[in-house]
Protein backbone atom coordinates (compact mmCIF):
# COMPACT_ATOMS: atom_id res chain seq x y z
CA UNK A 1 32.55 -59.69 19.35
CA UNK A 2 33.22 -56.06 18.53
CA UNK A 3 32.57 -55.12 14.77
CA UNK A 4 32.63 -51.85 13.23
CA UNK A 5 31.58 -50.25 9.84
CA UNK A 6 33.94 -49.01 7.84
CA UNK A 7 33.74 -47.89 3.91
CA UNK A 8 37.73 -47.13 2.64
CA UNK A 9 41.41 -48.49 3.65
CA UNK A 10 43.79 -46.32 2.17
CA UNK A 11 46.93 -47.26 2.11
CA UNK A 12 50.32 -44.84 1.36
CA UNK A 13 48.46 -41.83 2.83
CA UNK A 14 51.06 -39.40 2.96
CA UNK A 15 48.38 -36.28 3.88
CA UNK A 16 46.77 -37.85 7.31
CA UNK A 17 49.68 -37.46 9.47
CA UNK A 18 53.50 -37.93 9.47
CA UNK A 19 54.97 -40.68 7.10
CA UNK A 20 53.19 -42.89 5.17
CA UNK A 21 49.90 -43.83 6.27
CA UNK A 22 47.17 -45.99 6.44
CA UNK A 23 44.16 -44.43 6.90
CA UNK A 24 40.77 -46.18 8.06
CA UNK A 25 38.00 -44.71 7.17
CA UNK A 26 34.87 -45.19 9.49
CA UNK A 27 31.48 -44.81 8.88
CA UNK A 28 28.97 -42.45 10.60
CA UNK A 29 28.95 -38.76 11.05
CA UNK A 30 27.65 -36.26 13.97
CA UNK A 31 28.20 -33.17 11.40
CA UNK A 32 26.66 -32.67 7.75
CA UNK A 33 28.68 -30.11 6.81
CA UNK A 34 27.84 -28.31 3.68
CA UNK A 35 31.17 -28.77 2.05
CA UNK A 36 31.90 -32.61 3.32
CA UNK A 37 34.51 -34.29 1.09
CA UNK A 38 33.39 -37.78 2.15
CA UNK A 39 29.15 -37.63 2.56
CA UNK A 40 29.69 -41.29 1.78
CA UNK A 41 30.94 -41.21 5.52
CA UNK A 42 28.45 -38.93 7.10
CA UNK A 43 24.91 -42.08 7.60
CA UNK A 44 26.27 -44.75 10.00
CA UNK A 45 24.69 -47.62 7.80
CA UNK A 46 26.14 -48.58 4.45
CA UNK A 47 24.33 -47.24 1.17
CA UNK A 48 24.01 -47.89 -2.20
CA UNK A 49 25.96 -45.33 -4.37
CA UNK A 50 25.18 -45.18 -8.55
CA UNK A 51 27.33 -44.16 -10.90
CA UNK A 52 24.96 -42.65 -13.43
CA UNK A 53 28.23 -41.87 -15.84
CA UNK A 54 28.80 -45.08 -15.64
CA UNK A 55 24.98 -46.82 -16.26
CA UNK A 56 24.36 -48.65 -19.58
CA UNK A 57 20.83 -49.17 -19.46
CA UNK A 58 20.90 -52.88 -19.76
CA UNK A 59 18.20 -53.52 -16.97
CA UNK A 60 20.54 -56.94 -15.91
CA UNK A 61 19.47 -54.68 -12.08
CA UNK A 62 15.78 -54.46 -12.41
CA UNK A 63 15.41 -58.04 -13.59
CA UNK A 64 17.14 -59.30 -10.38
CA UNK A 65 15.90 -56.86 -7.38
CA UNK A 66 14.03 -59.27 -5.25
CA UNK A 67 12.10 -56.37 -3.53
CA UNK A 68 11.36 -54.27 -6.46
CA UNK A 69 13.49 -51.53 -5.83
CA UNK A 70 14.60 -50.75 -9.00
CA UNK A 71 13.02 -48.90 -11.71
CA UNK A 72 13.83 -47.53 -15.26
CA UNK A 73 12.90 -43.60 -15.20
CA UNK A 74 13.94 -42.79 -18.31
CA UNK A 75 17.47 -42.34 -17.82
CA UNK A 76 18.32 -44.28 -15.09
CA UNK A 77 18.06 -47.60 -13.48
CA UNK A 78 17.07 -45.66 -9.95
CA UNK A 79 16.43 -47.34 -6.67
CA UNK A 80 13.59 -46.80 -4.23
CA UNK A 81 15.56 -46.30 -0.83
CA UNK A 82 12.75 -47.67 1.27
CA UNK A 83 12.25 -50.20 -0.34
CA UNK A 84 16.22 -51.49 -1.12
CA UNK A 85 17.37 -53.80 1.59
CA UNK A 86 21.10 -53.26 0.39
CA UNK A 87 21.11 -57.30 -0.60
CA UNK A 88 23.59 -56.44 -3.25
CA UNK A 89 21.94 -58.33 -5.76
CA UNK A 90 22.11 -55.61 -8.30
CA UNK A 91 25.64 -54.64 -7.56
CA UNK A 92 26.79 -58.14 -8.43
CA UNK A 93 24.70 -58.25 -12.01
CA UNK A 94 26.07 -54.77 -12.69
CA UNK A 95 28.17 -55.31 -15.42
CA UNK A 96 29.02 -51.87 -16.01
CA UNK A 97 30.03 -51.50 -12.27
CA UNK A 98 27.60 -48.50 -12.11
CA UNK A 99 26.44 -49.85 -8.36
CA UNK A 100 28.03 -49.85 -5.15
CA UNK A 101 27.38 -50.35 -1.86
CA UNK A 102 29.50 -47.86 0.49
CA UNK A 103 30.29 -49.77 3.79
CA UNK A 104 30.94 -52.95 5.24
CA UNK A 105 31.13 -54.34 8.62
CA UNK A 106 34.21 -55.61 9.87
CA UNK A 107 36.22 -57.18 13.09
CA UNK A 108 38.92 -55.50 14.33
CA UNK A 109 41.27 -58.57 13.07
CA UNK A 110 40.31 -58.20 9.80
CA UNK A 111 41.72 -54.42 9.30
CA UNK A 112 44.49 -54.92 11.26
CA UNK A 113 45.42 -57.81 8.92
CA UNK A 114 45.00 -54.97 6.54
CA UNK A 115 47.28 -52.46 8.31
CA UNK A 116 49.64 -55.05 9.13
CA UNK A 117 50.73 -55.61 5.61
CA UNK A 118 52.30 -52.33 5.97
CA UNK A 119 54.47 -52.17 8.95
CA UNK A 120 57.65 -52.23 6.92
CA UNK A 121 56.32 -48.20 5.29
CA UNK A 122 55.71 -47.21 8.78
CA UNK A 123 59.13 -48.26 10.24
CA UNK A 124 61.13 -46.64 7.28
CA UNK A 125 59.07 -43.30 7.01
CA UNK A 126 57.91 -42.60 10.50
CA UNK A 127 54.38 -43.10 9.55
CA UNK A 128 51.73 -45.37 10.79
CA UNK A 129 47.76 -45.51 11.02
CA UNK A 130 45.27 -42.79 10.61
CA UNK A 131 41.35 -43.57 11.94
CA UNK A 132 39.08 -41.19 10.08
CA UNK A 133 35.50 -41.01 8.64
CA UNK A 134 33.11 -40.27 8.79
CA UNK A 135 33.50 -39.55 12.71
CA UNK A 136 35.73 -42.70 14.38
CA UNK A 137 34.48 -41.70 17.73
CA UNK A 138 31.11 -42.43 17.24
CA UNK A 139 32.70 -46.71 16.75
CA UNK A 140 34.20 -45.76 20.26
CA UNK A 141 34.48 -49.77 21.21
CA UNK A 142 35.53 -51.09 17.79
CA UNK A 143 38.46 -47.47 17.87
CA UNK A 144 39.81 -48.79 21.59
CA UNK A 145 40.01 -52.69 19.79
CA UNK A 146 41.73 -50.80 17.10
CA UNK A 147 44.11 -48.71 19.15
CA UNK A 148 45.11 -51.02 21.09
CA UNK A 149 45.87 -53.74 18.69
CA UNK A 150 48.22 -51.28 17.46
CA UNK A 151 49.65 -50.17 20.32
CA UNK A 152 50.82 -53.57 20.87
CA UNK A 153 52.45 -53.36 17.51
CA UNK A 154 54.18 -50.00 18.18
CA UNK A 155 52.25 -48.44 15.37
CA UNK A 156 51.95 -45.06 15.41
CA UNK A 157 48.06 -44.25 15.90
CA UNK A 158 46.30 -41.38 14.83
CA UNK A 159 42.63 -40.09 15.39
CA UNK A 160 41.19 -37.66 12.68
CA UNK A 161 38.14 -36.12 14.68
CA UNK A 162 35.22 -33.37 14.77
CA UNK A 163 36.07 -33.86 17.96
CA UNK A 164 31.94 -33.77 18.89
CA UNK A 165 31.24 -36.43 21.49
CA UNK A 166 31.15 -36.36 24.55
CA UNK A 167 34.34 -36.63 26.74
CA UNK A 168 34.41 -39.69 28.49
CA UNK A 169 34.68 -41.06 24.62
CA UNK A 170 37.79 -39.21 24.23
CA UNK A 171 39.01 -40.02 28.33
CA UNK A 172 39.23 -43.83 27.52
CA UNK A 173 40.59 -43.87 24.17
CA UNK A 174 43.09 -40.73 24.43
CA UNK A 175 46.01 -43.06 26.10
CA UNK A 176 46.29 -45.34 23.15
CA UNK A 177 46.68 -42.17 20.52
CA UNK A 178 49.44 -40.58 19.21
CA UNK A 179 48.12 -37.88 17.58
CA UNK A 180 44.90 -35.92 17.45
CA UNK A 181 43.99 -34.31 14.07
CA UNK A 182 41.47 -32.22 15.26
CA UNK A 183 39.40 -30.15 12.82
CA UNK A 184 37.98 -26.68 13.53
CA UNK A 185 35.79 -25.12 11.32
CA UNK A 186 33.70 -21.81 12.23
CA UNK A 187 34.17 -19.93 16.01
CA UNK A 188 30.73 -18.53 15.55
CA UNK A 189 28.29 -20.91 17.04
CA UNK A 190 25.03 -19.69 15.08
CA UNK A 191 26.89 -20.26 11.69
CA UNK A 192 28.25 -23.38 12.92
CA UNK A 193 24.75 -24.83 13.42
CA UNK A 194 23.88 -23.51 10.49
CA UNK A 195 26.63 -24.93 8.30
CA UNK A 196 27.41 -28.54 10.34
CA UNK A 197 24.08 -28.85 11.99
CA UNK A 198 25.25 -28.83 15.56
CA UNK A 199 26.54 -26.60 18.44
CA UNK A 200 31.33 -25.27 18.60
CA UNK A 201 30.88 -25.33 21.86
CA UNK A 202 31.35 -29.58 22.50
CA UNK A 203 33.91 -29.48 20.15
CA UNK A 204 36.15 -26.31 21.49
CA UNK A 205 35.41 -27.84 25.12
CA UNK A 206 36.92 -31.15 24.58
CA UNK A 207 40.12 -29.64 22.22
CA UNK A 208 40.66 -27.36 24.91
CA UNK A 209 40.70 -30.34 28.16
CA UNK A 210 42.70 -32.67 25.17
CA UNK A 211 45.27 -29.71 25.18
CA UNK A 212 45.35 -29.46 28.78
CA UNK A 213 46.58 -33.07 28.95
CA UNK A 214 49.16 -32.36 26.83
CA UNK A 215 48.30 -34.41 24.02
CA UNK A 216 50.03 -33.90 20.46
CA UNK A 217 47.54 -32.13 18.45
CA UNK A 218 47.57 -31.17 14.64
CA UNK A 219 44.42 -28.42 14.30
CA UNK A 220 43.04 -29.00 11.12
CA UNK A 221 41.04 -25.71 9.40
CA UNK A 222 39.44 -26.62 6.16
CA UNK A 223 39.24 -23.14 4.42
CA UNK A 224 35.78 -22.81 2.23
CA UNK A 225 35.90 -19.55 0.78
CA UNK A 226 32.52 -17.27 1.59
CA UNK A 227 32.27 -19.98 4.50
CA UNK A 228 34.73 -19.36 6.86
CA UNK A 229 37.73 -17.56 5.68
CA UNK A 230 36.82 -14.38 6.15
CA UNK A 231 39.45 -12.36 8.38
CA UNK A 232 37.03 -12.39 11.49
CA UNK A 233 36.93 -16.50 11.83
CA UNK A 234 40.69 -16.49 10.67
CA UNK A 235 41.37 -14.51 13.82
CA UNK A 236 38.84 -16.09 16.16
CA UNK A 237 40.31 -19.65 15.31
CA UNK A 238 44.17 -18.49 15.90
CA UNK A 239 43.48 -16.74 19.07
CA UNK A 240 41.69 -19.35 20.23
CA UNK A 241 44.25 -22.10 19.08
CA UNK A 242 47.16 -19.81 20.61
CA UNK A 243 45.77 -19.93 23.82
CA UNK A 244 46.04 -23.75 24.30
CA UNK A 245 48.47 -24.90 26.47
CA UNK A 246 49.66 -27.03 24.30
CA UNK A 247 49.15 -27.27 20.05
CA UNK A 248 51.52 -28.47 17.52
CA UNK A 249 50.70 -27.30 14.88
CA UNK A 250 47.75 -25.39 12.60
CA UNK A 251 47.04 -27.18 9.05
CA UNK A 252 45.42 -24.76 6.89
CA UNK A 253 43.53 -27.33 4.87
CA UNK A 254 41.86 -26.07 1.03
CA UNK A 255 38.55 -26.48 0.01
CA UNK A 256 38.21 -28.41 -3.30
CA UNK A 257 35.36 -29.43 -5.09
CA UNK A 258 36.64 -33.51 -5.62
CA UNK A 259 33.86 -34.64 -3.76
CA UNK A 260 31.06 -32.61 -5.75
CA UNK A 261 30.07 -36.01 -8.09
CA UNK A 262 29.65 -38.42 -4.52
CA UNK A 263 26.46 -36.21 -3.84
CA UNK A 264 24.61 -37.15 -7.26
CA UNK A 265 25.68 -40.91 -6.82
CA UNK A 266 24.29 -40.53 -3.71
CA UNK A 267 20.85 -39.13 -4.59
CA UNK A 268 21.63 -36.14 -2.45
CA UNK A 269 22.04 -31.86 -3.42
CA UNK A 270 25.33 -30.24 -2.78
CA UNK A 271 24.92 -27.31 -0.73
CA UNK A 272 27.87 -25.33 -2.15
CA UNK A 273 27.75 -25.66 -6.18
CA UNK A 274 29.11 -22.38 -7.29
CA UNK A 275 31.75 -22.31 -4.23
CA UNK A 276 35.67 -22.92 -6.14
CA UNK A 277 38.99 -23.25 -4.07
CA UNK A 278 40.58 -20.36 -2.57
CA UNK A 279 43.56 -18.80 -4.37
CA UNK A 280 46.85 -19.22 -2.93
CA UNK A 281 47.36 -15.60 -2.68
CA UNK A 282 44.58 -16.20 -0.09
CA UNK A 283 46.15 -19.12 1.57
CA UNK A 284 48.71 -17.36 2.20
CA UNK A 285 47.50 -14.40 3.63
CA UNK A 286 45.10 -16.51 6.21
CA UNK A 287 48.60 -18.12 6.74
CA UNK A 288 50.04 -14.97 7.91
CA UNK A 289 47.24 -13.86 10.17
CA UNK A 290 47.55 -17.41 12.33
CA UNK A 291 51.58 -16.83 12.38
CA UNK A 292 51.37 -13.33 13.46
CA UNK A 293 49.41 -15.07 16.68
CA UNK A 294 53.09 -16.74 17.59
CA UNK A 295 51.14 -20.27 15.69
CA UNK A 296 53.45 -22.60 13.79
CA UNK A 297 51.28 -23.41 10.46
CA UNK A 298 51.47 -25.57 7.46
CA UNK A 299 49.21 -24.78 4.53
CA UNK A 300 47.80 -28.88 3.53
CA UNK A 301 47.94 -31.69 5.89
């Protein structure tokens, strides 16, 4: 049986596509970008995530580790990654709820029971079910079981991708979606190593044979100022988008610094710490650069 590893359900999205949404979030990640909202997403396994804020110092964890994982450092009840087999036994004496463990694996039937429960929000506001990570495409069997199941429903499917894989991933699955939310980040392919640790050129490749096909696509640009909203990028990305054959629309999507905190639980440095959100002044003027290309853009998804 197909399984797949998930860490959120979201339910009443109203920012991952038309209507209200619910949005599965899978686990697993071909990027690391520097200014990922959800690192929780980026390892394919599940991890243990501690909430130092929210840490006690009772011990009730170190007392019950069965591999000695856990030791007091001071300041913290920490946990030795090698040798933390994710058991869960310290999550469960937590009392403070200072532990978690970030992923789970589950069968197709048990999210759709999930995204079943709100059919009724779909049918009055249009919306329907988002996949997004994390990277869904790198699940590709336990996405088809997904998209299928729901296109035997007549739920509206959507597939939030980095669009890096290769494209016979995209080939089987692209009949059963509705909508591609398709993120592009930097044109420049040195900087785009750099900053998301692989190569554009996969990723503009497979938006550009999606587009061809004329599938509905939202383009999704997160904007990370003194990353890639400089006037250069701005104007590489909307010539580039306005010579699809076929594009919906451009979402002009904010940087904000939400997501800051999920690097410390998870024992890992943010690569961006001084970097704020751009101005709306700014917004708007990256706004007007894309509509001057003959693009229809929103500014948020």
């Amino acid at each position: 049986m197909v399984t797949g590893i998930v860490f959120d359900v979201k339910k009443f999205s109203i920012h991952d596509g038309p209507g209200i949404r619910t949005t599965v979030f899978f686990k697993g990640c071909p990027l690391s970008c520097w200014w990922c909202h959800n690192p929780e997403g980026q390892a394919q396994q599940p991890e243990l995530l501690l909430w130092e804020s929210r840490c006690i110092r009772c011990g009730a964890c170190l007392e019950v580790c069965p591999q000695g994982a856990v030791s007091w450092d001071g300041h913290v009840a920490s946990t030795d990654g090698e040798k933390c087999t994710l058991c869960g036994a310290c999550v469960e004496a937590c009392y403070a709820e200072a532990r978690e463990i970030v992923g789970r694996e589950v069968t197709p039937a048990q999210v759709m029971a999930q995204i079943e429960q709100d059919i009724p929000f779909y049918d009055e506001s249009g919306g329907g079910v988002t996949f997004s990570g994390g990277e869904p495409l790198l699940q590709q069997g336990f996405l088809l079981a997904l998209l299928r199941a729901c296109q035997e429903q007549e739920i509206h499917t959507a597939v939030d991708t980095c669009g890096f894989a290769p494209w016979e991933v995209l080939d089987e699955i692209r009949a059963y979606v509705d909508l591609f939310l398709y993120d592009l980040k930097l044109m420049d392919d040195a900087k785009h190593r750099k900053l998301t640790g692989v190569s554009s050129e996969l990723i503009l490749r497979n938006l550009q044979m999606l587009s061809e096909r004329g599938h509905d696509i939202f383009l999704r640009v997160p904007i990370v100022p003194g990353v890639n909203d400089d006037d250069e990028n701005i104007r590489q990305i909307g010539t580039f988008a306005a010579g699809l054959p076929h594009l919906n629309r451009v979402d002009i999507l904010p940087y904000h610094r939400a997501a800051s905190n999920k690097y410390e639980r998870l024992n890992r440095v943010y690569e961006l710490p001084e970097t704020r959100p751009p101005s709306n002044e700014r917004l708007a003027e990256i706004a007007h650069i894309l509509r001057g290309l003959g693009l229809h853009v929103k500014i948020g998804g």
